[in-house]
C-alpha atoms as a PDB file:
ATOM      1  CA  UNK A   1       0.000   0.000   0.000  1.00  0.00           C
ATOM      2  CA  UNK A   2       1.550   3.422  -0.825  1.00  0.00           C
ATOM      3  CA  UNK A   3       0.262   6.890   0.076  1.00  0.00           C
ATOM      4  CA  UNK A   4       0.554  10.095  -1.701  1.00  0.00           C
ATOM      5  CA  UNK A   5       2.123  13.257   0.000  1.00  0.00           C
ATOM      6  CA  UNK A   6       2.580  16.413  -1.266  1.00  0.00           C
ATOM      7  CA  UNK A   7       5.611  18.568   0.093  1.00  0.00           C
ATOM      8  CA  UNK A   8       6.266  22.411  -0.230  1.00  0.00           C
ATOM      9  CA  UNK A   9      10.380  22.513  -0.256  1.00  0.00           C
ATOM     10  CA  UNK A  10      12.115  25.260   0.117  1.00  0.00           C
ATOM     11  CA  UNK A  11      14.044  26.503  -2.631  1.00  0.00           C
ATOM     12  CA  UNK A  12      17.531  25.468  -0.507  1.00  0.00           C
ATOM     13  CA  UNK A  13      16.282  21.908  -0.159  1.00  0.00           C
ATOM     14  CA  UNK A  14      14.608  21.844  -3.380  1.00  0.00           C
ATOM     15  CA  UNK A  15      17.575  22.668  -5.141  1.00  0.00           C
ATOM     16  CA  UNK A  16      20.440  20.105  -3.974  1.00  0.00           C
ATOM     17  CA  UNK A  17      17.416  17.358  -4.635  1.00  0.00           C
ATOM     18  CA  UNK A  18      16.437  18.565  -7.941  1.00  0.00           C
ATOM     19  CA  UNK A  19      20.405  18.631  -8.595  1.00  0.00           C
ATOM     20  CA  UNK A  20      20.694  15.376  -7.574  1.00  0.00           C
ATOM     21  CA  UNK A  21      18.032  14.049  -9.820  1.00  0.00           C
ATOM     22  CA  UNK A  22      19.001  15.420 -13.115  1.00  0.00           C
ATOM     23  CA  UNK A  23      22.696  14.089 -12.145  1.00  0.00           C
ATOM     24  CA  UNK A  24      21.105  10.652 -11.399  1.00  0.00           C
ATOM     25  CA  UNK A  25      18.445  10.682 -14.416  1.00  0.00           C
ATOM     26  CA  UNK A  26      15.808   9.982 -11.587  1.00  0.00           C
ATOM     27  CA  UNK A  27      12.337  12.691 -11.149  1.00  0.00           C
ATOM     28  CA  UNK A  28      12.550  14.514  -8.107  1.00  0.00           C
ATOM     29  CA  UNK A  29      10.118  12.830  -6.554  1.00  0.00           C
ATOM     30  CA  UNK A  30      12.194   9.636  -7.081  1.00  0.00           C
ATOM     31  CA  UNK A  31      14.820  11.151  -5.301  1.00  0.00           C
ATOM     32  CA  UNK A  32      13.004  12.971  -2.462  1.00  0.00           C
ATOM     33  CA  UNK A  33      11.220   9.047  -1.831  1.00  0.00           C
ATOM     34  CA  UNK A  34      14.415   7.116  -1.660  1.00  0.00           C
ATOM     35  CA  UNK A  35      16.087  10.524   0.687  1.00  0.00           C
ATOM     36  CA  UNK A  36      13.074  10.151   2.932  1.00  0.00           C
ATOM     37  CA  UNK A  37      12.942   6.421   3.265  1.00  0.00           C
ATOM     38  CA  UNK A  38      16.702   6.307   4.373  1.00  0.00           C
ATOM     39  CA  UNK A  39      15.697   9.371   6.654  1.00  0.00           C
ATOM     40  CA  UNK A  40      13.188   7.037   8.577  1.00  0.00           C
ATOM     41  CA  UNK A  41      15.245   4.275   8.456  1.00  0.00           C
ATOM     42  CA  UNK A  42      18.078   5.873  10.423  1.00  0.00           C
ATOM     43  CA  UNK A  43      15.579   7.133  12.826  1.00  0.00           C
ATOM     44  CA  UNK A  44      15.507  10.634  15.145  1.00  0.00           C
ATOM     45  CA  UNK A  45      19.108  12.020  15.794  1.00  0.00           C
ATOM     46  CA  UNK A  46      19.704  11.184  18.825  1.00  0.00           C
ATOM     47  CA  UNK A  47      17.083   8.251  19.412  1.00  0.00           C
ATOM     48  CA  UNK A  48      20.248   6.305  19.996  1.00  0.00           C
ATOM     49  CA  UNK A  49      21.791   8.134  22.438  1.00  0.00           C
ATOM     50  CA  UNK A  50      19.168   9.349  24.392  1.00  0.00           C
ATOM     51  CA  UNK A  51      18.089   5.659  25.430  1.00  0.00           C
ATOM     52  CA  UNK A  52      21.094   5.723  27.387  1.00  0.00           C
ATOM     53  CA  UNK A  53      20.423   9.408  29.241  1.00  0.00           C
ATOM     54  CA  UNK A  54      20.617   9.000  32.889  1.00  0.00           C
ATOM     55  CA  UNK A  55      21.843   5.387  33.002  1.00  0.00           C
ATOM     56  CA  UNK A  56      25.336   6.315  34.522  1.00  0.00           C
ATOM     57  CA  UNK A  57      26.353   9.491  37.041  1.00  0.00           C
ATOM     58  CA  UNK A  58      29.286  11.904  35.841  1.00  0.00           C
ATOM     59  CA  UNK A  59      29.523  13.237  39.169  1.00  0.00           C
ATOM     60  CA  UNK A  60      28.212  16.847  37.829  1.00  0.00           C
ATOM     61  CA  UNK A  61      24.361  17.450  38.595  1.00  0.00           C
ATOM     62  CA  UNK A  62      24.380  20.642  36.250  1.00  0.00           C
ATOM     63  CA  UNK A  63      25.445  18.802  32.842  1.00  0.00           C
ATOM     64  CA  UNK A  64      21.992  19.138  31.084  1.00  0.00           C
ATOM     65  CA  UNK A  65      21.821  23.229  31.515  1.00  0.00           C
ATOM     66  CA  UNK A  66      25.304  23.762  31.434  1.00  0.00           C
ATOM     67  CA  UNK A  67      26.551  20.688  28.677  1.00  0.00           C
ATOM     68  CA  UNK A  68      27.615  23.735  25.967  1.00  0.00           C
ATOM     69  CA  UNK A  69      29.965  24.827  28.546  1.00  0.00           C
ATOM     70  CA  UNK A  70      31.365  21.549  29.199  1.00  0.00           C
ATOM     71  CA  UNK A  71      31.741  20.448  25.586  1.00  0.00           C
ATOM     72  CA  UNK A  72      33.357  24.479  25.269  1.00  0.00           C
ATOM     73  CA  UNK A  73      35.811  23.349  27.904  1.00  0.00           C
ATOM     74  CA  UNK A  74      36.281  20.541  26.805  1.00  0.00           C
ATOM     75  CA  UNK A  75      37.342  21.352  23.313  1.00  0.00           C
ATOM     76  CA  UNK A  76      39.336  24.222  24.650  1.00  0.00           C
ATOM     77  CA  UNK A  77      41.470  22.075  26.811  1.00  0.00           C
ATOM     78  CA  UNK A  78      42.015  19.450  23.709  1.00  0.00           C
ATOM     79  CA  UNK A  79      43.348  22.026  21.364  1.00  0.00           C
ATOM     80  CA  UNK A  80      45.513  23.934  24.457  1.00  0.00           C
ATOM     81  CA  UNK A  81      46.966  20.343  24.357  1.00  0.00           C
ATOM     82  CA  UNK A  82      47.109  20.423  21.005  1.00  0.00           C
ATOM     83  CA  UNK A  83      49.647  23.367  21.136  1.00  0.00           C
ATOM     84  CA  UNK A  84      51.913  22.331  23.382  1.00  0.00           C
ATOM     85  CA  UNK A  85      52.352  19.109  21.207  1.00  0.00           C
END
């Protein structure tokens, strides 16, 4: 059984898919089906991850409002070390 969507695309996602068609010798919609299925196949970003959220403690209660600034810090330190290599 299939089902029939229509789509308004912006003109920056249009684009690269319409590209990618004519390169391919597909239609568009071709393209924007088989894009789509692997899409839903993958899953949400972060489905993955998230199903382990809260299984372990990192010994800092403030990582969820404050996880830019430890991923900052963290990058920070790894390219100080970086410089002293």
């Amino acid at each position: 059984m299939s089902h029939q969507v229509t789509l308004e695309l912006p003109e920056e996602v249009y684009r690269p898919l319409a590209e990618q068609a004519r390169a391919t010798g597909q239609t568009d919609e071709t393209v924007a089906q088989t894009r789509l299925a692997e899409a839903v196949a993958r899953g949400e970003p972060g489905s993955k991850q998230r199903k382990w959220a809260g299984t372990s403690d990192s010994g800092s209660p403030d990582i969820a409002p404050r996880h830019h600034e430890y991923l900052g810090q963290a990058l920070y330190d790894e390219l100080q070390g970086r410089q002293d290599d």
